[in-house]
C-alpha atoms as a PDB file:
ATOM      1  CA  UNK A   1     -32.605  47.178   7.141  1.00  0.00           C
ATOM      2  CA  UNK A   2     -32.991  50.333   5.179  1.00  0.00           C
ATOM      3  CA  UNK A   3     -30.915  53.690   6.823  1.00  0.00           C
ATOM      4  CA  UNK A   4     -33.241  56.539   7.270  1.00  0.00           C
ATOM      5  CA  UNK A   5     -31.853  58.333   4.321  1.00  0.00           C
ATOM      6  CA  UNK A   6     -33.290  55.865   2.127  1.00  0.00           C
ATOM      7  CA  UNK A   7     -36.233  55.435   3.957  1.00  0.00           C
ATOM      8  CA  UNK A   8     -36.482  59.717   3.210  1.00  0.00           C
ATOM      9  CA  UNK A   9     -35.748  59.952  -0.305  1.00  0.00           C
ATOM     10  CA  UNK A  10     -38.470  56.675  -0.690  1.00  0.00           C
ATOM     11  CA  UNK A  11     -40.772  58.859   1.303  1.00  0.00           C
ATOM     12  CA  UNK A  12     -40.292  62.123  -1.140  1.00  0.00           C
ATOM     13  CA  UNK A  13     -40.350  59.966  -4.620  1.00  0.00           C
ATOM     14  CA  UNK A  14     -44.371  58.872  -3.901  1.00  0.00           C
ATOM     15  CA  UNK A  15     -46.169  56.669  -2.824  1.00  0.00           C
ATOM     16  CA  UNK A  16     -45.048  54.042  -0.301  1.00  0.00           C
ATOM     17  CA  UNK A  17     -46.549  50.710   1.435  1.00  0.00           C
ATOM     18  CA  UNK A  18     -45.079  49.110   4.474  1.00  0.00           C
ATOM     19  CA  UNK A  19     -44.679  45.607   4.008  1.00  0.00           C
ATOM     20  CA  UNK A  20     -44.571  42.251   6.214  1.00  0.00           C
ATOM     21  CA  UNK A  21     -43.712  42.183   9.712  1.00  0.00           C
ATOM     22  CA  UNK A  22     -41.077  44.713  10.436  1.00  0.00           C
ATOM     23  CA  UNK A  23     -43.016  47.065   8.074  1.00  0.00           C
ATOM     24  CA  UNK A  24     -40.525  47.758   5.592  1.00  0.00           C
ATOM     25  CA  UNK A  25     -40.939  50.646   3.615  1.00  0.00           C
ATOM     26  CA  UNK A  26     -41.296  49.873  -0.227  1.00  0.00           C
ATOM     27  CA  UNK A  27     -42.259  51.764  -3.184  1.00  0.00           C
ATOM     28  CA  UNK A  28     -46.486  51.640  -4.097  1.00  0.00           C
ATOM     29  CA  UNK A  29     -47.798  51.532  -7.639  1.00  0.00           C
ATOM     30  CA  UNK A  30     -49.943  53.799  -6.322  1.00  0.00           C
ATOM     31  CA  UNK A  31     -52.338  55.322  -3.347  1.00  0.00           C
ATOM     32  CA  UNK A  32     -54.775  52.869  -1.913  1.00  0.00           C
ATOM     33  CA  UNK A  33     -58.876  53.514  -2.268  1.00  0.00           C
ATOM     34  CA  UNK A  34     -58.237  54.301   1.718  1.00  0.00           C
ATOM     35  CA  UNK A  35     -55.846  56.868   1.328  1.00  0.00           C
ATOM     36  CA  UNK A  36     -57.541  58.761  -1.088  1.00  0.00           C
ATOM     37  CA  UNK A  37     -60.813  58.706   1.499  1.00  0.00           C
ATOM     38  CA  UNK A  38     -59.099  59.597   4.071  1.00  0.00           C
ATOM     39  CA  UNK A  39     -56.933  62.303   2.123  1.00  0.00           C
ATOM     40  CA  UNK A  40     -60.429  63.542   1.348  1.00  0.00           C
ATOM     41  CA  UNK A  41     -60.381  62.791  -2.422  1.00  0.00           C
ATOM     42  CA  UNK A  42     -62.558  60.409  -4.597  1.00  0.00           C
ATOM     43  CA  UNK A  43     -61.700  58.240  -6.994  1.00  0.00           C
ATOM     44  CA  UNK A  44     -62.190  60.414  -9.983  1.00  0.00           C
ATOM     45  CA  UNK A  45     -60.646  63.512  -8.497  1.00  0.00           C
ATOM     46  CA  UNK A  46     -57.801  61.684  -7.848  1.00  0.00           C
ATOM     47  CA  UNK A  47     -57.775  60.981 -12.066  1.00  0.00           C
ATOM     48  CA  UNK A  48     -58.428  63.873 -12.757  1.00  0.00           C
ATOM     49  CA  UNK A  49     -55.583  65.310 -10.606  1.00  0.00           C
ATOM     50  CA  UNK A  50     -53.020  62.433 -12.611  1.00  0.00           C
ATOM     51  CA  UNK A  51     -52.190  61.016  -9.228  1.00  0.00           C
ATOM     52  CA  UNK A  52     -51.321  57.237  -9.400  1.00  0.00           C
ATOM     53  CA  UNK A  53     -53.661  54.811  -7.986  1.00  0.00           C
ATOM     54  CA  UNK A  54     -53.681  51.161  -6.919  1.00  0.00           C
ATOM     55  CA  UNK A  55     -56.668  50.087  -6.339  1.00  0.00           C
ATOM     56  CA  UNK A  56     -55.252  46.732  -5.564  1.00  0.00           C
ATOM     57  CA  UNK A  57     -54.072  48.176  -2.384  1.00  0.00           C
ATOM     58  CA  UNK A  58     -55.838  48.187   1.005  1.00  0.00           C
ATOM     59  CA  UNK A  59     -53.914  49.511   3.729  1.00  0.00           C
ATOM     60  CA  UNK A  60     -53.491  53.197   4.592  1.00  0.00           C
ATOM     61  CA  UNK A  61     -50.101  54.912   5.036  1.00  0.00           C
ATOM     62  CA  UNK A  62     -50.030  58.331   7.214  1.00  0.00           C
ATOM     63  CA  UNK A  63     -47.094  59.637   5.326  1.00  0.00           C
ATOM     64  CA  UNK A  64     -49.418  59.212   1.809  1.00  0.00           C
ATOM     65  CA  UNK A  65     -52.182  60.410   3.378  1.00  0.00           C
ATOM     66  CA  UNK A  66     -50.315  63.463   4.825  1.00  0.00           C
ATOM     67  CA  UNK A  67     -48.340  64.075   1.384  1.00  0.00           C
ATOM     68  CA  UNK A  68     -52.042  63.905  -0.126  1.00  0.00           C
ATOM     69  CA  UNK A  69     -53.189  66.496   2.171  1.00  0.00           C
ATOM     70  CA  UNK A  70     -50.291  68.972   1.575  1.00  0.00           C
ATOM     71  CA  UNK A  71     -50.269  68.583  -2.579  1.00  0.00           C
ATOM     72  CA  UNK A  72     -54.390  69.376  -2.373  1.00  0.00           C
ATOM     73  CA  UNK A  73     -53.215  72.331  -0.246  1.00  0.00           C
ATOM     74  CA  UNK A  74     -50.574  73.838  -2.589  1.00  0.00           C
END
């Protein structure tokens, strides 16, 4: 089980993905298709922008999503 302050300084480093059961937080290669959509950002913006993405991935985390949202913003 991974203490909080881990789980935080995973969360700030990029991208995560919640695996298995319990959902354990891991580091992602990269931001799913999903989370760019839902982030608001295609596929070539995200390029252009030099964010990392895995296209490999299918799920959607909030927290990516949300830290998506806040970098567009700034």
């Amino acid at each position: 089980m991974m203490r909080r302050l881990d789980q935080q300084k995973l969360l700030d480093s990029g991208p995560i993905d919640l695996v298995g059961r319990r959902a354990d937080v891991t580091a992602a290669a990269g931001y799913s298709l999903l989370e760019l959509q839902r982030a608001g950002l295609t596929f070539d913006e995200a390029r252009e922008l030099g964010l990392p993405i895995d296209a490999a991935r299918s799920t959607s985390v909030g927290a990516n999503v949300m830290r998506l949202r806040r970098q567009l913003v700034l």
